[in-house]
Protein backbone atom coordinates (compact mmCIF):
# COMPACT_ATOMS: atom_id res chain seq x y z
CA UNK A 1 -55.88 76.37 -20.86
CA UNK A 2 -54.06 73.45 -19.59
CA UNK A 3 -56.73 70.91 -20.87
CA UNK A 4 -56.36 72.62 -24.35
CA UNK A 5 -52.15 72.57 -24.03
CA UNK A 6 -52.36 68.37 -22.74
CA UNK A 7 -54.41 67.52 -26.43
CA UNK A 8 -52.43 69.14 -28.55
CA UNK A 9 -49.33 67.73 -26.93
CA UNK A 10 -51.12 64.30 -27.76
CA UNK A 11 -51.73 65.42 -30.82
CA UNK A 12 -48.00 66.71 -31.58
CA UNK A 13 -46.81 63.56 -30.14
CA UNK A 14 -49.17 61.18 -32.19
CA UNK A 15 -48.41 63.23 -35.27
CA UNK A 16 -45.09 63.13 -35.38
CA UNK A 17 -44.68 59.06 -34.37
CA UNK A 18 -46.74 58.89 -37.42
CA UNK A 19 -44.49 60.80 -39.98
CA UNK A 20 -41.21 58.64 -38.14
CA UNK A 21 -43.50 55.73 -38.98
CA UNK A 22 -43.79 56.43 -42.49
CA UNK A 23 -40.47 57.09 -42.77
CA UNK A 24 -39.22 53.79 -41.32
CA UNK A 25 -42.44 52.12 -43.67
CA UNK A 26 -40.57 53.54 -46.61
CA UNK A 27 -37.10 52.23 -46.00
CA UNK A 28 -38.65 48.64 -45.41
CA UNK A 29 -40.77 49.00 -49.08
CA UNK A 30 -37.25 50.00 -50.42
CA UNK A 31 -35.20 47.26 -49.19
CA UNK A 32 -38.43 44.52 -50.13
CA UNK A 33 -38.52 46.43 -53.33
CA UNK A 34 -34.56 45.90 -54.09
CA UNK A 35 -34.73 42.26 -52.38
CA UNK A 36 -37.52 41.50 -55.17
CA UNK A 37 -35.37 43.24 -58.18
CA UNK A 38 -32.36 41.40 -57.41
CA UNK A 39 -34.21 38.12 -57.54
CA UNK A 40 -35.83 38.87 -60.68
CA UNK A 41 -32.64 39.94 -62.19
CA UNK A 42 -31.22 36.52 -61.11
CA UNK A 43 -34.31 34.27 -61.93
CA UNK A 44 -33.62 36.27 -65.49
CA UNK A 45 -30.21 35.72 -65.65
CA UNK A 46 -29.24 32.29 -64.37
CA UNK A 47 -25.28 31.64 -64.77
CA UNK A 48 -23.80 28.31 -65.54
CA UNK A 49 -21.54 28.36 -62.56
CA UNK A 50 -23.97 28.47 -59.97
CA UNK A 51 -21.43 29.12 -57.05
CA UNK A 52 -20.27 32.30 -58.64
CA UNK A 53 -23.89 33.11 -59.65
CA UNK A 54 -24.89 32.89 -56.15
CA UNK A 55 -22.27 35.09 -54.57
CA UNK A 56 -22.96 37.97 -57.18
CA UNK A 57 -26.34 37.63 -56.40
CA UNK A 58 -25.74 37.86 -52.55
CA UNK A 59 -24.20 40.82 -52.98
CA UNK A 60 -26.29 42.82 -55.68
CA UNK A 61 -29.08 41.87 -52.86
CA UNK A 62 -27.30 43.84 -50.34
CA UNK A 63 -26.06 46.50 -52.32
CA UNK A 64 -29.63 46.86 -54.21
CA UNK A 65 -31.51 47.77 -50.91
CA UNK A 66 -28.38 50.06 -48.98
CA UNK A 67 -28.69 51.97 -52.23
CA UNK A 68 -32.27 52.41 -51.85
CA UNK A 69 -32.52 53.27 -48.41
CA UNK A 70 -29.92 55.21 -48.36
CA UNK A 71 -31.69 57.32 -51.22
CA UNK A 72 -35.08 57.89 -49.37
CA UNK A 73 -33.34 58.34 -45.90
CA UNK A 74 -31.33 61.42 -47.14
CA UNK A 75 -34.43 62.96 -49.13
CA UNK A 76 -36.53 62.31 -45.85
CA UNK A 77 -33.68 63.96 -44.40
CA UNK A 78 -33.28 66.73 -46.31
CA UNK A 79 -33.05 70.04 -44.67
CA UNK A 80 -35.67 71.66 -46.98
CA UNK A 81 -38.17 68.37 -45.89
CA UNK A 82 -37.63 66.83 -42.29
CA UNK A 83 -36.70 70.63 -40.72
CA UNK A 84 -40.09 72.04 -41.98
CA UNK A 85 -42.52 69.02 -41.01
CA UNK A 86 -41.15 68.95 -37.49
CA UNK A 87 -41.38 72.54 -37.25
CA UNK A 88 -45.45 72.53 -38.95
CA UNK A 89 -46.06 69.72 -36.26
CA UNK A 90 -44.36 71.87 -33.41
CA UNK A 91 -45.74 75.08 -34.23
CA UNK A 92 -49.29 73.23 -34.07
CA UNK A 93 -48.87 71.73 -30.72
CA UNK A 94 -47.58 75.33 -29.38
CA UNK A 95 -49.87 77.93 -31.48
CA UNK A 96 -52.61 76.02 -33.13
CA UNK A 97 -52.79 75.26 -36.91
CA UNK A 98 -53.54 78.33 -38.58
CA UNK A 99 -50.58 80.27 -36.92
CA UNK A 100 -47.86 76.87 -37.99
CA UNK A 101 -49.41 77.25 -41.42
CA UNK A 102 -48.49 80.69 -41.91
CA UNK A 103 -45.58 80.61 -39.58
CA UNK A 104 -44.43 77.80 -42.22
CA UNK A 105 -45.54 79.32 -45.77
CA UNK A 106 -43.79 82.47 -44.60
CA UNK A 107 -40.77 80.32 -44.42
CA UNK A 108 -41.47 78.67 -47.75
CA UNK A 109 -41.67 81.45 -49.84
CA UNK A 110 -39.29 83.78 -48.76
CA UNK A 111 -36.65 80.98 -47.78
CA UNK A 112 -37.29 77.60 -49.27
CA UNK A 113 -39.03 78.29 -52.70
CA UNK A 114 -36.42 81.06 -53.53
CA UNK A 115 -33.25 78.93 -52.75
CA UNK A 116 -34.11 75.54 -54.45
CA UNK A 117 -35.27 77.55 -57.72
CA UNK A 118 -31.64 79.95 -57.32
CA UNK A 119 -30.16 76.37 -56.88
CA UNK A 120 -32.21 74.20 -60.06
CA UNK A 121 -31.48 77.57 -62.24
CA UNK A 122 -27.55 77.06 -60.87
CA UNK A 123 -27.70 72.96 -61.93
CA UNK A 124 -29.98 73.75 -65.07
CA UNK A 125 -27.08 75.74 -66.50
CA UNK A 126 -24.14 73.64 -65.74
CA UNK A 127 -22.27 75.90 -63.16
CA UNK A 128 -23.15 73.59 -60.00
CA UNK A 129 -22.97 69.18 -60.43
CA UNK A 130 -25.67 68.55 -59.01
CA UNK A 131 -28.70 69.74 -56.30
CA UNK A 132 -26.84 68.48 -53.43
CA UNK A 133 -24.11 70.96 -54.44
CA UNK A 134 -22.01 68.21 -53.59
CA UNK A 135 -18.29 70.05 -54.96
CA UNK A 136 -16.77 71.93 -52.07
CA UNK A 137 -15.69 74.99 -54.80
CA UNK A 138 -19.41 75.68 -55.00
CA UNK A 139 -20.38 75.58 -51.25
CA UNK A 140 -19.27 79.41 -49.84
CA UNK A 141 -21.53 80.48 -52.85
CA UNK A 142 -24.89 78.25 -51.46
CA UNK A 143 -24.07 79.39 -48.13
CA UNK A 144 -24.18 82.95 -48.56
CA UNK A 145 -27.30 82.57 -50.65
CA UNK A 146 -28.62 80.21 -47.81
CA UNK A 147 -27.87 83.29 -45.25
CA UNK A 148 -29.72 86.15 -47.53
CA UNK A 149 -32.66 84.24 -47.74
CA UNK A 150 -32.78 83.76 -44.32
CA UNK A 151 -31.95 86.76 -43.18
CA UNK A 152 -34.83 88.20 -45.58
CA UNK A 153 -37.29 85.57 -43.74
CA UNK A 154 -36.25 86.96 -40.46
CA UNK A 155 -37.07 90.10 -41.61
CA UNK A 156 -40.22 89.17 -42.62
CA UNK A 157 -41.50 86.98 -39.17
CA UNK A 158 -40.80 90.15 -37.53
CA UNK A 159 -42.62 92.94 -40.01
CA UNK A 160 -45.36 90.57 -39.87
CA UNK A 161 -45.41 89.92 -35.77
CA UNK A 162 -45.05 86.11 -35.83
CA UNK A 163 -44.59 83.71 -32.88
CA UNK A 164 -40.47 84.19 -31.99
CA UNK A 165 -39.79 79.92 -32.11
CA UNK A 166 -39.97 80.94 -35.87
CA UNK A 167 -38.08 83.44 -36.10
CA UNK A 168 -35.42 81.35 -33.49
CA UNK A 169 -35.40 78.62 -35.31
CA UNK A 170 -34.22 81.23 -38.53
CA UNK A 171 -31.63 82.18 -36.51
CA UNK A 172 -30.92 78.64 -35.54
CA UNK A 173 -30.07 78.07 -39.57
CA UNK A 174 -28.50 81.06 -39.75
CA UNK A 175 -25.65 80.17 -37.02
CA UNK A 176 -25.38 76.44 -38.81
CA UNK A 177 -25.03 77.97 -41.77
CA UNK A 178 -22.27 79.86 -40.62
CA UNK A 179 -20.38 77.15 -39.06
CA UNK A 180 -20.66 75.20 -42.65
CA UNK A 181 -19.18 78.77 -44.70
CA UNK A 182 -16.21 78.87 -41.89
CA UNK A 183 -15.67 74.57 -41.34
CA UNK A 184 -15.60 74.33 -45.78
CA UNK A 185 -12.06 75.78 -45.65
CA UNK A 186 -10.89 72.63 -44.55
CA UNK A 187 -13.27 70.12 -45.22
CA UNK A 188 -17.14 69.93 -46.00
CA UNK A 189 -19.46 69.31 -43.44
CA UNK A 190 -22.52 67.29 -43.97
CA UNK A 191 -25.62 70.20 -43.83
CA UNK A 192 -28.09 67.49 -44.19
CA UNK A 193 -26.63 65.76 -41.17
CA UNK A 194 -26.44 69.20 -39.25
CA UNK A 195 -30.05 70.03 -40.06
CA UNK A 196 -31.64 67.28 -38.61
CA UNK A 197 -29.43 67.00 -35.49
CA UNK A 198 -30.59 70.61 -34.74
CA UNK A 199 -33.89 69.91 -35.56
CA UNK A 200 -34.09 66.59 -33.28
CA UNK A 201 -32.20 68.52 -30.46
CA UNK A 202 -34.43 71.02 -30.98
CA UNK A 203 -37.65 68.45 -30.15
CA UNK A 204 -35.63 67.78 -26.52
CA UNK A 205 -37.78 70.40 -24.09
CA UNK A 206 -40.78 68.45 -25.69
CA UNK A 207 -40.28 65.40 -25.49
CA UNK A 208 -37.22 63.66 -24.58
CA UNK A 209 -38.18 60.38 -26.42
CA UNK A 210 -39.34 61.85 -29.44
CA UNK A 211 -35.79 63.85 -29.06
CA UNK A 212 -33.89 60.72 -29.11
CA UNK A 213 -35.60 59.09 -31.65
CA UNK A 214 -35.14 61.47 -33.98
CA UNK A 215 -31.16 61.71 -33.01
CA UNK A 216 -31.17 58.41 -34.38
CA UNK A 217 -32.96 59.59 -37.58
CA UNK A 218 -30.25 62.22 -38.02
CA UNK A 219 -28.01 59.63 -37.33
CA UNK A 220 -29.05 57.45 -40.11
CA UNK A 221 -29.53 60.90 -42.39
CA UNK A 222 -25.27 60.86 -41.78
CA UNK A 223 -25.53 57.26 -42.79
CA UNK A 224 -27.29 57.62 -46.11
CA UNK A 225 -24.87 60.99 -46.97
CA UNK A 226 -21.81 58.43 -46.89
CA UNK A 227 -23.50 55.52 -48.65
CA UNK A 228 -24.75 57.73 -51.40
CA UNK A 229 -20.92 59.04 -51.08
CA UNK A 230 -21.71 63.26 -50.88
CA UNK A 231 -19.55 62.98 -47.63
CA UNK A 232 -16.85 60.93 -45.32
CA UNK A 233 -17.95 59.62 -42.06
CA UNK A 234 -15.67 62.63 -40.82
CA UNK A 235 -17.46 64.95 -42.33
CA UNK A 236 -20.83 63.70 -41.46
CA UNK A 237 -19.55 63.64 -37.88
CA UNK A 238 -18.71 67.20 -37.71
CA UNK A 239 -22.16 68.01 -39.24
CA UNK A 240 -23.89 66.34 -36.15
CA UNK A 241 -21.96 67.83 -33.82
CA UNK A 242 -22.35 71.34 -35.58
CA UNK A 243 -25.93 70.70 -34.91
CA UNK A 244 -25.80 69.87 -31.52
CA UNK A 245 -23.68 72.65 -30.56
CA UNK A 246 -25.87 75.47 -32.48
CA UNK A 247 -29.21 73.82 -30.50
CA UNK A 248 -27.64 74.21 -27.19
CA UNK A 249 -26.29 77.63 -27.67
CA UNK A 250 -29.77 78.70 -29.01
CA UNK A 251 -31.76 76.95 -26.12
CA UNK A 252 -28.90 78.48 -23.40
């Protein structure tokens, strides 16, 4: 019913400005939260030579807040976080809640759950750095875990006769992933970076503003991947590309 379709488009529109809200809310508590550390620290601390005192305090203030918001950026980023709340809030506006619940727990537990416990187990017992799997040795290995899972999860949306966008949007990952296995011979694209450019090109037939806003979110994922120093600008560059080009051969 079109009266039915026009409030939960509202509803998917209001939703999701609220989750980019909190989002930019957090990255202004980090940067107030490292502003007030680093004057603490100085108040504390008081040099002699005030000149030199002052420029090391200029910069921890700088670098204090980057550091943080850089930090909650790329978790909010995260391909296991942003990718799954845009899809909930999408799968709301276009099925209803009960059917983006299950459309999303299906995805959970036969993709999600299976592949960050495969990857703490891999961390726990010293054969992988860290949970990014940030050395490039140790990539080919996620990816092909990455593409079982899914693959299993596609399985799964169709035994169970789920809406398709889920089951696209599987496929989707599955192509990315690809491109990441094939690109890491030469150099290691940024995944989080490719995630949520798909997922914001993704939001395009919806909304165009809510499309480019979140562009810019993906953007500033690629930002936070370099400051935190997982990835060149380079790489993060070919991630958001990557992205864009697996949205627009899904949506063609």
């Amino acid at each position: 019913m079109p009266g039915q379709q026009d409030h939960r488009r509202t509803v998917f529109i209001e939703a999701l400005r609220v989750t980019l809200r909190w989002m930019v809310v957090r990255a202004v508590r980090s940067v107030d939260t490292g502003v007030r550390n680093a004057r603490r620290w100085y108040a504390e601390n008081r040099a002699t030579d005030s000149r030199g005192a002052h420029d090391f305090m200029r910069r921890l203030a700088l670098a204090l807040p980057k550091a943080q918001v850089a930090k909650w950026v790329s978790i909010a980023g995260h391909p296991f976080v942003f990718s799954p709340m845009v899809a909930l809030l999408v799968g709301a506006y276009l099925f209803g809640p009960v059917e983006s619940v299950i459309g999303l727990l299906t995805v959970i537990l036969c993709c999600l759950l299976p592949a960050s416990l495969y990857i703490l187990r891999k961390v726990k017992i010293g054969e992988w750095s860290d949970l990014d799997v940030s050395a490039r040795k140790d990539r080919p290995h996620l990816f092909l875990v990455g593409f079982a899972f899914l693959l299993f999860t596609e399985l799964v949306l169709w035994v169970t006769r789920q809406p398709n966008v889920y089951a696209l949007g599987c496929l989707a990952a599955l192509i990315l992933i690809g491109g990441g296995l094939f690109l890491n011979r030469w150099l290691k694209p940024s995944m989080h970076a490719g995630f949520a450019m798909l997922t914001a090109c993704s939001l395009w037939p919806l909304s165009a503003s809510l499309s480019l806003v979140a562009m810019l979110f993906a953007v500033a994922v690629g930002w936070s991947r370099v400051q935190l120093r997982r990835h060149t600008w380079w790489e993060v560059g070919v991630g958001l590309l990557l992205g864009m080009l697996v949205c627009r051969l899904i949506q063609a």
